[in-house]
Structures are given as structure tokens and as C-alpha cells.
Protein backbone atom coordinates (compact mmCIF):
# COMPACT_ATOMS: atom_id res chain seq x y z
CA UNK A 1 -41.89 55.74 -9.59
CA UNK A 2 -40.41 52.85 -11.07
CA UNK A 3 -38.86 49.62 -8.88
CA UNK A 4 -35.58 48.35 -9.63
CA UNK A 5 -35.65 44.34 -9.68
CA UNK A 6 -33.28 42.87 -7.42
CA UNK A 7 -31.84 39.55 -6.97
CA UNK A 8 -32.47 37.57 -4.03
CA UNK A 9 -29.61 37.61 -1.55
CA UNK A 10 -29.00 33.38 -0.56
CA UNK A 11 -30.35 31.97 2.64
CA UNK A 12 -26.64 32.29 4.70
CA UNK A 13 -25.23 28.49 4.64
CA UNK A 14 -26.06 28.13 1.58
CA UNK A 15 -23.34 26.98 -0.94
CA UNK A 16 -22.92 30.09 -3.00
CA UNK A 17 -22.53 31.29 0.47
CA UNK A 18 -19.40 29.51 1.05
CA UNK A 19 -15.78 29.61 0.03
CA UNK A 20 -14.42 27.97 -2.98
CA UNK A 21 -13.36 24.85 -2.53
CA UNK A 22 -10.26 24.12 -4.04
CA UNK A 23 -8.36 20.50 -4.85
CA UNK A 24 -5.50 19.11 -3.44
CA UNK A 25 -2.41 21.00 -3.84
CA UNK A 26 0.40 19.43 -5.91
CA UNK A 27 2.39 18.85 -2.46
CA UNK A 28 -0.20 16.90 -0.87
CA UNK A 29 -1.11 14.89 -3.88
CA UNK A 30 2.76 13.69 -4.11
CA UNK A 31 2.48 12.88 -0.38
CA UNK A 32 -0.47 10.73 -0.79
CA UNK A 33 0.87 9.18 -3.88
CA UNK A 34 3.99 8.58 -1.71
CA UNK A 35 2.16 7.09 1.26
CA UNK A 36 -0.52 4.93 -0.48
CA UNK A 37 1.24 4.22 -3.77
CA UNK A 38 4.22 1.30 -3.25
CA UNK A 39 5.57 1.66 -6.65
CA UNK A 40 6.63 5.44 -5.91
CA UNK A 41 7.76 4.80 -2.65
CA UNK A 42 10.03 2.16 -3.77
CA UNK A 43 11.70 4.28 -6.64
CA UNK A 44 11.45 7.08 -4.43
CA UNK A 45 13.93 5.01 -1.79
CA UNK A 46 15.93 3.47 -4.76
CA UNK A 47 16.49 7.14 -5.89
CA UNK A 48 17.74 8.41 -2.12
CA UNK A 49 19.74 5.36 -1.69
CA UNK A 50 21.68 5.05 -4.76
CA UNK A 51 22.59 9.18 -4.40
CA UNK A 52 23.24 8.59 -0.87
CA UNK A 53 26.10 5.96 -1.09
CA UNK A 54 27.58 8.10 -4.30
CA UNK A 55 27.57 11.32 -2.43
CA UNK A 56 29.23 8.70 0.69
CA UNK A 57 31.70 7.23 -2.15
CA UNK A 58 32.94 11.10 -3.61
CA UNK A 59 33.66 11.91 -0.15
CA UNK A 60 35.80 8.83 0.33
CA UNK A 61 33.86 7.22 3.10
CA UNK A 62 33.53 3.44 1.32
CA UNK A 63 36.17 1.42 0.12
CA UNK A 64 35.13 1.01 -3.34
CA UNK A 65 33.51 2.78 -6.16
CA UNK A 66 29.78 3.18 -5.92
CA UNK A 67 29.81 3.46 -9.73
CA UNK A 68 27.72 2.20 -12.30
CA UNK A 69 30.19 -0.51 -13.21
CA UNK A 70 29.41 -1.73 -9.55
CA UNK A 71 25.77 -1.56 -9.73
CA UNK A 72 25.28 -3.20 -12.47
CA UNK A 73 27.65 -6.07 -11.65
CA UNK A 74 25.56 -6.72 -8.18
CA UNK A 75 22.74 -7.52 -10.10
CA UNK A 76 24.22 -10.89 -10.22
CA UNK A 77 22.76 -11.42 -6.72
CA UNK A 78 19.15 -9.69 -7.85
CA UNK A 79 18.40 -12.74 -10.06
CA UNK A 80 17.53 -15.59 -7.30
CA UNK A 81 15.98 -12.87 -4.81
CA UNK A 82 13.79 -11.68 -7.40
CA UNK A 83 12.75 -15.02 -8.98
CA UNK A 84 12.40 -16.44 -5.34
CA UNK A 85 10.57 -13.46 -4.37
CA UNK A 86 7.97 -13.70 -7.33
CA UNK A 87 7.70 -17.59 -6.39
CA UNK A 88 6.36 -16.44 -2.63
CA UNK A 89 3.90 -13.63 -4.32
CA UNK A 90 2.63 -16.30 -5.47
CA UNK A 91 1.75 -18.28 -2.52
CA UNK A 92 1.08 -15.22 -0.44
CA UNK A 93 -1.27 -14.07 -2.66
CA UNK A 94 -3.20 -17.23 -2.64
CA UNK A 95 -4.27 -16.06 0.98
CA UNK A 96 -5.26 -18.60 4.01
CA UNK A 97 -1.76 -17.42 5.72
CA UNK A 98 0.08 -18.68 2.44
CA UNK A 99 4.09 -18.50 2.77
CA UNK A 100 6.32 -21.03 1.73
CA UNK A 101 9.65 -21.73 3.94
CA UNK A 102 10.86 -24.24 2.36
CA UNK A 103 11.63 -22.34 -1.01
CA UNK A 104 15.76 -22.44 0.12
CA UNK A 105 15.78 -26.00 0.76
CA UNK A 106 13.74 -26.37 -2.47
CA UNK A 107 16.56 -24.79 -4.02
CA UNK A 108 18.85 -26.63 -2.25
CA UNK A 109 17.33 -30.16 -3.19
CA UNK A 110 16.74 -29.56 -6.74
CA UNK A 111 20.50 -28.48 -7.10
CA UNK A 112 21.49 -31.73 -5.97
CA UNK A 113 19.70 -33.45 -8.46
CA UNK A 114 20.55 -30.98 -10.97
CA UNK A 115 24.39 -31.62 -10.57
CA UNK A 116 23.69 -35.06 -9.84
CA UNK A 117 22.40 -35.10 -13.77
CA UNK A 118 24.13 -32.95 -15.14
CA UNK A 119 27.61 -33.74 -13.66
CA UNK A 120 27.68 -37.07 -12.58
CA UNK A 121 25.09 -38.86 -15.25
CA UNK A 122 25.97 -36.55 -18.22
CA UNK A 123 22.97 -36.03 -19.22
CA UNK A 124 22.42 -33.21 -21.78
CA UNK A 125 21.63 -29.88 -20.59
CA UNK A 126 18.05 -29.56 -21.44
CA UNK A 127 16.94 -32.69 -19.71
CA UNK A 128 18.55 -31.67 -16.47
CA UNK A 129 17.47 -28.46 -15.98
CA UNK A 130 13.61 -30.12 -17.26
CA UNK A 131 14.26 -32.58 -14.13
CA UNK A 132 15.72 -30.22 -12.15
CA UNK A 133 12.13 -27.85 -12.65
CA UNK A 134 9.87 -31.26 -12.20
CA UNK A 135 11.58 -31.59 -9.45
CA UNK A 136 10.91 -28.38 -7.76
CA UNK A 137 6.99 -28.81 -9.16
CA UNK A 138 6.83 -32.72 -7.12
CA UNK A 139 8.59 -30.69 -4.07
CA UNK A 140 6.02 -27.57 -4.27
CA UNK A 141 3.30 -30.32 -4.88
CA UNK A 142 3.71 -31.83 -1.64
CA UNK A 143 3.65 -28.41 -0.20
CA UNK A 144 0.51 -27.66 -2.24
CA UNK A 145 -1.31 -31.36 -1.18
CA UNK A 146 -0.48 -29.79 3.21
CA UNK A 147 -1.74 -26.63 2.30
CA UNK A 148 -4.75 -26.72 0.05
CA UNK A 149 -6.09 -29.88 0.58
CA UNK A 150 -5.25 -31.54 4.13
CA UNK A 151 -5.56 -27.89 5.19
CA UNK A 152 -2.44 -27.69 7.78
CA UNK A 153 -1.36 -24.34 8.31
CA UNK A 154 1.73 -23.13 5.48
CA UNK A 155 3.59 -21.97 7.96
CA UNK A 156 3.82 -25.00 9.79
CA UNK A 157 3.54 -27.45 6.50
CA UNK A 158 6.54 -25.63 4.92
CA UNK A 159 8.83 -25.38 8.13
CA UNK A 160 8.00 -28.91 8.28
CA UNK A 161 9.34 -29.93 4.63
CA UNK A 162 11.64 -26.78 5.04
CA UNK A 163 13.68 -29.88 7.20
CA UNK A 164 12.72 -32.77 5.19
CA UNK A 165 14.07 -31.32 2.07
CA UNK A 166 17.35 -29.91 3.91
CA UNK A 167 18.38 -33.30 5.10
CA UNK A 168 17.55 -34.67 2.06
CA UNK A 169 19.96 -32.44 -0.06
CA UNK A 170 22.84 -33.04 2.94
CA UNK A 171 22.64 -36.59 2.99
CA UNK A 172 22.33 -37.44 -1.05
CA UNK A 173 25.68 -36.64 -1.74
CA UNK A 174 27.19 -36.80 2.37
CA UNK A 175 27.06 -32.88 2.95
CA UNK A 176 29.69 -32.66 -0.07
CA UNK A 177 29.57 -30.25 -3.59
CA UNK A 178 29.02 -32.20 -6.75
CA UNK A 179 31.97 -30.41 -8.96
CA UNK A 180 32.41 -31.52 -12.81
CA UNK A 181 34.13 -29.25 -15.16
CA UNK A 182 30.40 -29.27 -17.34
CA UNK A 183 29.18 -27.29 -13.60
CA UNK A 184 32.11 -24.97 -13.80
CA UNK A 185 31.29 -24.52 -17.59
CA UNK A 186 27.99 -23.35 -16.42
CA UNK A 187 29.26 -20.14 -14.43
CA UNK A 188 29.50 -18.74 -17.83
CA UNK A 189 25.58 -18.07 -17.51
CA UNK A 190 26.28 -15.18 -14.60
CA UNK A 191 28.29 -13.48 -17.01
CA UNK A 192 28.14 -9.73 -17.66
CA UNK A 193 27.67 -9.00 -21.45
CA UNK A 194 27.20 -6.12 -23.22
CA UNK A 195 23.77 -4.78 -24.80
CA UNK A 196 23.91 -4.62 -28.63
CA UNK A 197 23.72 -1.13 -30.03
CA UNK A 198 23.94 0.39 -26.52
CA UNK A 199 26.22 -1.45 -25.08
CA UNK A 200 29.14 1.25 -25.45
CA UNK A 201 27.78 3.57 -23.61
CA UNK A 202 26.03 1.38 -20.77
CA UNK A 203 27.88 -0.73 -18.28
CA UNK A 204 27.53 -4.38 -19.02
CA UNK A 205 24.31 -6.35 -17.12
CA UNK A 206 25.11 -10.03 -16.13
CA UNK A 207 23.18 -12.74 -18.67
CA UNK A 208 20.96 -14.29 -15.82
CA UNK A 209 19.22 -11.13 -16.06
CA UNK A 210 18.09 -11.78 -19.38
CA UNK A 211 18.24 -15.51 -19.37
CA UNK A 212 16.58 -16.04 -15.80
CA UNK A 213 14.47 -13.33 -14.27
CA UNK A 214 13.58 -10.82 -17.51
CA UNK A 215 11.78 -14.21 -18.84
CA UNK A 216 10.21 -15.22 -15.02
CA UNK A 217 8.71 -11.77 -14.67
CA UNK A 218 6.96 -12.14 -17.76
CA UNK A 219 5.44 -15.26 -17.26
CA UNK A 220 4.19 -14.37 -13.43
CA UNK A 221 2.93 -11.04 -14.69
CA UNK A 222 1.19 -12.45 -17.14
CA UNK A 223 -0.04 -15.41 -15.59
CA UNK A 224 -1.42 -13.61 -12.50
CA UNK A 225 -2.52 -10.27 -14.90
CA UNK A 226 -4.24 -11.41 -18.10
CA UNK A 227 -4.96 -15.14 -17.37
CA UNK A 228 -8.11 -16.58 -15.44
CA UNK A 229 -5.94 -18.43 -12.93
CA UNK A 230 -4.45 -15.38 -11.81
CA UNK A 231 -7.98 -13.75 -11.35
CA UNK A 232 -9.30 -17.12 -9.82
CA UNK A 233 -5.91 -16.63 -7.51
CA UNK A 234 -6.95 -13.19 -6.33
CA UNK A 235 -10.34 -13.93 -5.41
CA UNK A 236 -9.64 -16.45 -2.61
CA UNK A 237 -6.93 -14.42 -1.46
CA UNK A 238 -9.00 -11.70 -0.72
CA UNK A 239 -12.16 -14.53 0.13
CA UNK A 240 -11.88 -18.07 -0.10
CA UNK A 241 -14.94 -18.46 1.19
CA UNK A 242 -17.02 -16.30 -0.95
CA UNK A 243 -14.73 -17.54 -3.90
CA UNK A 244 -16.13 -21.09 -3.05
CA UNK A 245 -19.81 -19.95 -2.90
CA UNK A 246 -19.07 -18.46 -6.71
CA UNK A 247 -17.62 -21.78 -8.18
CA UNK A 248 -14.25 -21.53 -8.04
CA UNK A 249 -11.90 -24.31 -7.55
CA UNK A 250 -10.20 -23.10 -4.41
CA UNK A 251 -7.73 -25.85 -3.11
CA UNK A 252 -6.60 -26.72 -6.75
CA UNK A 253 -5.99 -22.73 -7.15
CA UNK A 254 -4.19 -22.71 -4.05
CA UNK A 255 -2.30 -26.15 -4.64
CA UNK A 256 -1.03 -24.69 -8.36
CA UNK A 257 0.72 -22.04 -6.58
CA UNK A 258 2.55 -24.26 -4.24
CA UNK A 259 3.43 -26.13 -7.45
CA UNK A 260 4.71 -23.03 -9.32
CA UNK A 261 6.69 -21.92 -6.33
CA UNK A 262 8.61 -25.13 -7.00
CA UNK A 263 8.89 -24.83 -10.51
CA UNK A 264 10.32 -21.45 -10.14
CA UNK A 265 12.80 -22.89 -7.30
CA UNK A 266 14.15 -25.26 -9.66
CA UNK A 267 14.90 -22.28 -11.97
CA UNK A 268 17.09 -20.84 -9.25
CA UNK A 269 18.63 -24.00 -8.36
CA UNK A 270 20.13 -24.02 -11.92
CA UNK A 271 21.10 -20.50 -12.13
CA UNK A 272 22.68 -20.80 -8.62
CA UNK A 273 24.93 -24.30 -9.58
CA UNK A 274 26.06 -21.80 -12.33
CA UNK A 275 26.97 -19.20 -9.85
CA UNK A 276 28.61 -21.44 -7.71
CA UNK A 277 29.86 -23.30 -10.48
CA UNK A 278 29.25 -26.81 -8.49
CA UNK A 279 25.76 -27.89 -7.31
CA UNK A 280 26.20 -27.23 -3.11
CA UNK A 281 23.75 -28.97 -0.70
CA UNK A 282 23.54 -25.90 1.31
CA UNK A 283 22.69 -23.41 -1.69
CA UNK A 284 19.40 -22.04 -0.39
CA UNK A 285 19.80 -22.79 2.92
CA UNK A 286 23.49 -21.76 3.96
CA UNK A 287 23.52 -18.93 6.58
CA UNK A 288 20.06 -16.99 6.69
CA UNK A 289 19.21 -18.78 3.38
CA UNK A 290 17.01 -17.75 0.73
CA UNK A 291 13.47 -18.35 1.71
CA UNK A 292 13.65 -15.43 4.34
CA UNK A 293 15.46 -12.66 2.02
CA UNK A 294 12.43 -13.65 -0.40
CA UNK A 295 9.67 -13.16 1.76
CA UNK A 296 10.85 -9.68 3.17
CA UNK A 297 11.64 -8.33 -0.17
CA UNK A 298 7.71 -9.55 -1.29
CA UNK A 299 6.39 -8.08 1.80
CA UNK A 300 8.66 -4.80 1.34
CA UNK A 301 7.14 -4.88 -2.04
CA UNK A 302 3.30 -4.60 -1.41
CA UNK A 303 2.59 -8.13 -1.69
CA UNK A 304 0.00 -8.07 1.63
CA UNK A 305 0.64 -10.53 4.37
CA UNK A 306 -3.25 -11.77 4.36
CA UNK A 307 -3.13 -12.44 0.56
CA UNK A 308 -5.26 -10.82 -2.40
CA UNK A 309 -2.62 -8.22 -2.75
CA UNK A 310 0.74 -8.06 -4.91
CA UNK A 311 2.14 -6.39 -7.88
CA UNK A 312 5.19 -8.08 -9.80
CA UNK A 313 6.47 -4.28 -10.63
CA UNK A 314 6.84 -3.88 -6.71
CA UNK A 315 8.61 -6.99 -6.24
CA UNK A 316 11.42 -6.31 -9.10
CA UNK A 317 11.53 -2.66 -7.52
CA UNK A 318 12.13 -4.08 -3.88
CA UNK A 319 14.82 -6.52 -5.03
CA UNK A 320 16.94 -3.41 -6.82
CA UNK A 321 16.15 -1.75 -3.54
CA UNK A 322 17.66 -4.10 -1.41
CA UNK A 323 20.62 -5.35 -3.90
CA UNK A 324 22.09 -1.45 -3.81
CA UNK A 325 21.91 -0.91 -0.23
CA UNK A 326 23.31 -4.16 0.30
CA UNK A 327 25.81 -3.30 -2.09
CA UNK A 328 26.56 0.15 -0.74
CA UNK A 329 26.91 -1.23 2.86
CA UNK A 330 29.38 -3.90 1.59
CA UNK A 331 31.76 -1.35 0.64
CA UNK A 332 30.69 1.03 3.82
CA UNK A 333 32.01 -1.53 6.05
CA UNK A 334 35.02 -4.02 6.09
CA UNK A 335 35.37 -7.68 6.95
CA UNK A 336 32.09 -9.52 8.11
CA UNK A 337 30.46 -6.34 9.56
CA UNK A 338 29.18 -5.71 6.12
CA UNK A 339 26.83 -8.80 6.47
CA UNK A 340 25.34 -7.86 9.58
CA UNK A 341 25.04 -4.26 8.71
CA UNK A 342 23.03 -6.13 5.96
CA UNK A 343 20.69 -7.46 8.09
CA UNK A 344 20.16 -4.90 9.90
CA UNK A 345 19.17 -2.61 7.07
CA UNK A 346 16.72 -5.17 5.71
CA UNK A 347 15.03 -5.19 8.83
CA UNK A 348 14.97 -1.48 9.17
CA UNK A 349 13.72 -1.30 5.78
CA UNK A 350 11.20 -3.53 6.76
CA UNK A 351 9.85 -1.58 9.52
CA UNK A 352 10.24 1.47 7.79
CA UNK A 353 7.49 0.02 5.36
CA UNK A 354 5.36 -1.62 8.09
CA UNK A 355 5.01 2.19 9.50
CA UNK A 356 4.15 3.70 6.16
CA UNK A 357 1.18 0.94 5.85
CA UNK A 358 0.23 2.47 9.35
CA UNK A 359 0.32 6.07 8.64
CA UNK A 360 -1.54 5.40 5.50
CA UNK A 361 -3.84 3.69 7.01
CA UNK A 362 -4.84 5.90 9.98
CA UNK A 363 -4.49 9.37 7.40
CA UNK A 364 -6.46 8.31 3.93
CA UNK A 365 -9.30 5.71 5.72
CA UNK A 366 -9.86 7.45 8.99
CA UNK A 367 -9.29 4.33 10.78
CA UNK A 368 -7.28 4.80 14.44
């Protein structure tokens, strides 16, 4: 009698004994990419907000068209957030509780002595905007000199010149505007124009766009992307200490991004006499200022608080975040409860975010 072979039944457990195991499904991988990717959340939230106020504007709820036209003309205001923004990446990146305060009255300083140059001395264009940006680099320097090498705390350094520099801007020209019709020449810079080739069918993009921030967003993301210095910036972000054990210059890294902060400032300072079309005392510091707006749109951007962390993509993406909302709510609202509304948005906004870092946190790394 012949034996038919048989094959060997698998201890139970084993793994042929279990269920296939399948991946993530396509749901869960957009929720994680939503939850631990900033990028997506951010165009994710640009996406709901700008169909939110147009679906609010067709059913006649704000006093203005939420239109194209309008969006693109509020970019105007994106310009300085952005480029200030960018300017605190970099000093919040550099770690050791970097932040930089002062970047309004940094503004608001090297206006003066932009308009002071350019108004009252005459000088030619180019060599006042070149002393208007070594100024900003002398102000960030001193900034840089607290920080990196006398080691005081930024927060306390920069609230500290935050003052100095205000005064300073009030009392070089008695609290008063420096006007010259050359100034008012220069509002031509925040201009809309239209695109060549596609301009017919586009809405038209203020100038400062491509004049100001297209040209700063290069230059950070390739400074702190392909360049050693941005690598060298990174690494004592995340470690200063075990950055110094491998070599690396730490307080010069950290004092260079004090210094760029400044140069950038100066930048703004020029683009924001234009705006203004006078050179103000009170340009970056006036109301809640600048330095503030900058810092939550970095933050809201992925830039982390402890330094070592920060994309330029998220930063631009946070600034068009917070220039449509804050140009839907202007039209949701009339009088000065627009402004506050404003406020009130970027702080919820802000939370918003800080709860998504928690849930992400807790959910993908198991932490509690």
C-alpha cells in the first residue's frame, strides 16, 4: 500500500499562520501626511480658507470681492512678513533660545537712515539702500556680539536693543516722517504689474514680489540648503554642544545669523519707505509691529521653537496663509473690528498648529 507524502501543517503562531498584513490605507496615509507633514497642512488650510471666504463673498456676507484681483493685490503686505519672517528662521534656527525682537525697530532705524540719505542728502539710490543694508548688518551685529559671544539670553538681548533702536529712530528726526518727492517716487516699487506672456489672463502681482522677496527666498534657501554655513547652522541648533566637540565655529555661526537678520531688515526698511512713500520712525514698530507677526508666521510655519528645524517653503506658505485670512476678515468686518478679528485669528491659527504638533506627537512617536 503506497503512502501519500504530506506537507507539514505549521507550528500554530507561526507567521504563515497569521493574517496578511496589509499597508496603510490611502486615508490614513493622507492623515499622517497631514499631521506630520507642515507643507500639506499649510496648503491644505490655504485651500479651505481661500474657498471659505469665496463661498462667504457669493453669498454676500463681506463687503468686498474675495476675487482674484483682491488676492493678488494683498500680496503687497506678504512682502515684509515674509522677508521678516525668513530673517527670524534664521535666528531661530541657530538654536540656544534664538529670536530676535528687535527686527521692527531694526526696520524702523534703518528707514530713518535710509530717508535720511536718500531724501535729505540726495544721495543716489544704490548707495542708500547699500547703507541702509550695512546698517541693518552693524544693528544685527550688536545683536549677534549679546547673543553668541557675551552669551545673554536673545530674548532678553533683543528686547533690550528692541528699545535702544526704537528711541533711536524717534528721536533722529523728533518722532517726525522724512517726506521728499524722490521717497514718494519710490512707492512706484509696490506696484502691481503684469506678467509678460501671461499676464492677460492672470491678475497683476505687485513688483516687490519680484524685486524683494522672490530674490530673498532664494538666497536663504540656498544659503541654509546647499551651502556649509547653513549645514554648520543646523548642527548647533539641534546641538551646540556636540557641534563644538566636532569643530565647528559655534558663536561666529550663531553671530552671522544675527547679522543676516539685519541685513534682511534693511531690505524691508527700503521696501517699506516705498510703501509708505516717506521713511516713518514708527515703520516696524507702530501698533503690534513687525517683529511679532514675523515670529508667529515662522513658528506657524515649522520653523521649531528650540532651533535645528525650519523649511523656507513653510515660511512663504504661512505668510500666504495669513495674508488671505487677514484679507478675508478685512472685508468680513467693518471699521477697526477687522484688525482685532485679525489678531485673533493669528492667534487661533497659532494654537491650532501648537495642537497639531501635540497630536502628532502623542499618535506617530508613542510619546504621552
Amino acid at each position: 500500500m503506497t503512502q501519500t507524502a504530506t506537507t507539514p501543517r505549521p507550528p500554530a503562531g507561526s507567521p504563515a499562520d497569521r493574517p496578511a498584513e496589509h499597508g496603510p490605507s490611502l486615508a490614513q496615509r493622507a492623515l499622517r501626511a497631514l499631521l506630520t507633514e507642515r507643507i500639506v497642512l499649510l496648503a491644505v488650510l490655504i485651500v479651505v480658507v481661500v474657498v471659505w471666504m469665496t463661498a462667504l463673498d457669493a453669498g454676500g456676507y463681506l463687503t468686498g470681492a474675495y476675487d482674484p484681483d483682491y488676492l493678488a493685490g494683498s500680496l503687497v503686505d506678504a512682502v515684509p512678513l515674509a522677508m521678516l519672517a525668513l530673517a527670524e528662521l534664521l535666528v531661530i534656527v541657530s538654536g540656544r533660545g534664538g529670536i530676535d525682537l528687535s527686527i521692527g525697530a531694526v526696520v524702523s532705524l534703518t528707514g530713518m537712515v535710509f530717508g535720511i540719505a536718500y531724501g535729505q542728502w540726495h544721495w543716489a539710490l544704490l548707495p542708500s539702500v547699500l547703507l541702509c543694508v550695512a546698517t541693518g548688518a552693524v544693528l544685527g551685529a550688536v545683536n549677534g556680539v549679546m547673543v553668541a559671544y557675551l552669551r545673554f539670553p536673545a530674548l532678553i538681548a533683543t528686547l533690550a536693543s528692541y528699545y535702544a533702536w526704537k528711541s533711536i529712530a524717534l528721536v533722529v528726526t523728533n518722532a517726525s516722517p522724512v517726506s521728499d518727492p524722490k521717497l514718494a517716487e519710490l512707492y512706484s516699487i509696490t506696484r502691481s504689474v503684469s506678467l509678460p506672456v501671461i499676464g492677460g489672463v492672470i491678475p497683476d502681482f505687485p513688483l516687490g514680489l519680484f524685486t524683494f522677496l522672490v530674490p530673498t527666498v532664494v538666497v536663504v534657501w540656498l544659503l541654509i540648503a546647499r551651502t556649509t554655513y547653513g549645514r554648520r547652522l543646523f548642527a548647533i541648533g539641534t546641538n551646540d554642544v556636540a557641534g563644538e566637540w566636532s569643530g565647528l565655529d559655534v558663536r561666529r555661526t550663531r553671530f552671522l545669523a544675527y547679522v543676516l537678520a539685519g541685513v534682511v531688515a534693511g531690505l524691508v526698511a527700503v521696501y517699506i519707505s516705498g510703501e509708505f512713500a516717506s521713511a516713518r520712525p514708527d515703520a516696524g514698530t507702530s501698533g503690534n509691529g513687525l517683529a511679532l507677526p514675523a515670529i508667529t508666521v515662522a513658528v506657524l510655519g515649522g520653523v521649531a521653537i528650540s532651533g535645528g528645524i525650519g523649511r523656507v517653503a513653510g515660511v512663504v506658505l504661512a505668510t500666504l496663509l495669513i495674508t488671505w485670512l487677514n484679507a478675508g476678515i478685512l472685508l468680513a468686518f467693518e471699521g477697526n473690528d477687522g484688525t482685532q478679528f485679525q489678531l485673533l485669528a493669528l492667534g487661533a491659527v497659532l494654537v491650532f498648529s501648537a495642537l497639531l504638533n501635540g497630536l502628532t506627537t502623542r499618535r506617530f512617536t508613542g510619546s504621552r
